[in-house]
Protein backbone atom coordinates (compact mmCIF):
# COMPACT_ATOMS: atom_id res chain seq x y z
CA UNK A 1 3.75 16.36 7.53
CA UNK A 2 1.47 14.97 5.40
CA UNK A 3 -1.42 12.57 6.39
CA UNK A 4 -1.64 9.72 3.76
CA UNK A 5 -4.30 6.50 3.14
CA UNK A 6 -2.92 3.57 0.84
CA UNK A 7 -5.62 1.48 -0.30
CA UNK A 8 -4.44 -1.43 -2.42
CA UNK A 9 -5.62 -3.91 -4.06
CA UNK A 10 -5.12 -7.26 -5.40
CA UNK A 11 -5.56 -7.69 -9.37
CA UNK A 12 -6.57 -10.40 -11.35
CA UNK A 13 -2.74 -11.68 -12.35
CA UNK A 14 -2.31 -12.25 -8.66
CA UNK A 15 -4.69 -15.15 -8.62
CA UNK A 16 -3.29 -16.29 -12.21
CA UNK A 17 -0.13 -16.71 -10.69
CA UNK A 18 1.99 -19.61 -9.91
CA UNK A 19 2.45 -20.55 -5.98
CA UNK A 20 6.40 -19.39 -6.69
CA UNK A 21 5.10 -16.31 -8.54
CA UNK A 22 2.59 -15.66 -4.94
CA UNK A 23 5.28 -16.19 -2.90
CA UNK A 24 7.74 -13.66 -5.00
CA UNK A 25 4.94 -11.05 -4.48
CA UNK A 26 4.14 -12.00 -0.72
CA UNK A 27 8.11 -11.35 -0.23
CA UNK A 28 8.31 -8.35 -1.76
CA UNK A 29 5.22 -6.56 -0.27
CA UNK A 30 7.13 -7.57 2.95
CA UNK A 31 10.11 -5.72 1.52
CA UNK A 32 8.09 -2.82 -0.01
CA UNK A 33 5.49 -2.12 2.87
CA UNK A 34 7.78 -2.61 5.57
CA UNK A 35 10.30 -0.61 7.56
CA UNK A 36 8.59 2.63 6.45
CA UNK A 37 10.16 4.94 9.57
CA UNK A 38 13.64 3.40 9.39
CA UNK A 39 13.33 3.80 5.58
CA UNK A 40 11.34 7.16 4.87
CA UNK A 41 10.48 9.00 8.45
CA UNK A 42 7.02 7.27 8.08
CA UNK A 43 5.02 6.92 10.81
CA UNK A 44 2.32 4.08 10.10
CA UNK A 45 -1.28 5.03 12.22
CA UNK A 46 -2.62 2.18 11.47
CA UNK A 47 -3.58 -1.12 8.94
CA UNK A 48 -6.53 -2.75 7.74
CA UNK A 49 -6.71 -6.07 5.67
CA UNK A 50 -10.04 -7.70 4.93
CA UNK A 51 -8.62 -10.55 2.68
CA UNK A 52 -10.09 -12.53 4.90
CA UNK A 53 -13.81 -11.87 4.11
CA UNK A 54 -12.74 -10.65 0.35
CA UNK A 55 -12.89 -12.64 -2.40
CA UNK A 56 -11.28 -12.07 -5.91
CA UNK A 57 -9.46 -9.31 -7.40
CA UNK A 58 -10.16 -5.05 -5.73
CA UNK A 59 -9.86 -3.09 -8.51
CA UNK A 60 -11.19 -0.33 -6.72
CA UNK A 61 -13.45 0.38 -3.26
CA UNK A 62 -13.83 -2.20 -0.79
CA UNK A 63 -9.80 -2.42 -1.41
CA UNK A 64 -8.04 -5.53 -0.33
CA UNK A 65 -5.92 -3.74 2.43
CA UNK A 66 -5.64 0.36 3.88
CA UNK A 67 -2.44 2.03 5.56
CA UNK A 68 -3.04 5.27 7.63
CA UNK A 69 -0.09 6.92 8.15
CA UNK A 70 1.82 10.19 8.72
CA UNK A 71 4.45 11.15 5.73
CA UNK A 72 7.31 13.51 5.60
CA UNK A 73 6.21 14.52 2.29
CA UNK A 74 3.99 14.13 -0.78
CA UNK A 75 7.75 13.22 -2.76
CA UNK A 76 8.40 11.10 -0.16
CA UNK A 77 5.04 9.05 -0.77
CA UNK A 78 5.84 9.48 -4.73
CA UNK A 79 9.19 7.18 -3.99
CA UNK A 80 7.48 4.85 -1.74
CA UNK A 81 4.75 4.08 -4.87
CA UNK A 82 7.33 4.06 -7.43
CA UNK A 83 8.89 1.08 -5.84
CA UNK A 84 6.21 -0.72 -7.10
CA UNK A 85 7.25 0.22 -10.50
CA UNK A 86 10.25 -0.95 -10.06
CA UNK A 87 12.87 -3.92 -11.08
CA UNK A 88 12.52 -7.37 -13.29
CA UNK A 89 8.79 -8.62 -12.01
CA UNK A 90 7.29 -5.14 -10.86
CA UNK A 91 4.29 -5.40 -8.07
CA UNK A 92 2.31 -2.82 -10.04
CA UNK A 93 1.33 -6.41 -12.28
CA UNK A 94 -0.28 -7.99 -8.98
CA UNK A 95 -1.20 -4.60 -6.72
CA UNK A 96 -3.20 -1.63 -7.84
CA UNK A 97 -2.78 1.30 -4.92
CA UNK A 98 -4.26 4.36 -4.32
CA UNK A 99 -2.82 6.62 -2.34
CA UNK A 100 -4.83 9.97 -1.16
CA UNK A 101 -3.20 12.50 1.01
CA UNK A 102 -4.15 15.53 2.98
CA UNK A 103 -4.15 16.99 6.30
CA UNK A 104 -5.96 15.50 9.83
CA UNK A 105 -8.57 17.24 10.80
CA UNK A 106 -7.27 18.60 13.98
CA UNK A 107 -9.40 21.90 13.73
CA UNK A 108 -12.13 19.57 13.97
CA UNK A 109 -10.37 17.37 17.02
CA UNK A 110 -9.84 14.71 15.16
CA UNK A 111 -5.97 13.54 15.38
């Protein structure tokens, strides 16, 4: 097991886009980001999104939005990014992520 943070962010071609363009990438962030323990044995900790109070592109720290989560393995979290590679209109165009993985710091009592 693997302990894993995604940060993501939202770039600049995002808020270029078209409202049909948007939706496409709100649709497949759904597809992409969701079903992660039917899908990959994922176990998602928890979520953070400040969009809310964020304005404008996150090309890097504060990030748009943060996933905490448990992973089988680093390869598994390489196939899980790559998606974003992936097909026609790829999300890598509207998402930058980050992903940083390690172990939790149980000898410290942390879970």
């Amino acid at each position: 097991m693997v302990r894993v943070l995604v940060c993501a962010g939202v770039l600049p071609a995002f808020f270029e886009a078209s409202a049909e363009d948007k939706s496409y990438v709100f649709s497949k962030c759904r597809e992409v980001f969701g079903g992660w323990k039917e899908r990959y044995g994922i176990e998602v900790l928890s979520s953070m999104d400040d969009d809310q109070i964020q304005i404008g592109p996150a090309l890097g720290y504060p990030w748009t939005f943060y996933v905490m989560c448990d992973a089988p393995s680093h390869e598994v979290m390489i196939d899980v990014v790559d998606q974003l590679r992936r097909g026609e209109r790829p999300l890598s165009r509207y998402i930058k992520v980050d992903v940083r993985m390690g172990r939790p710091l149980s000898d410290l009592g942390l879970p």
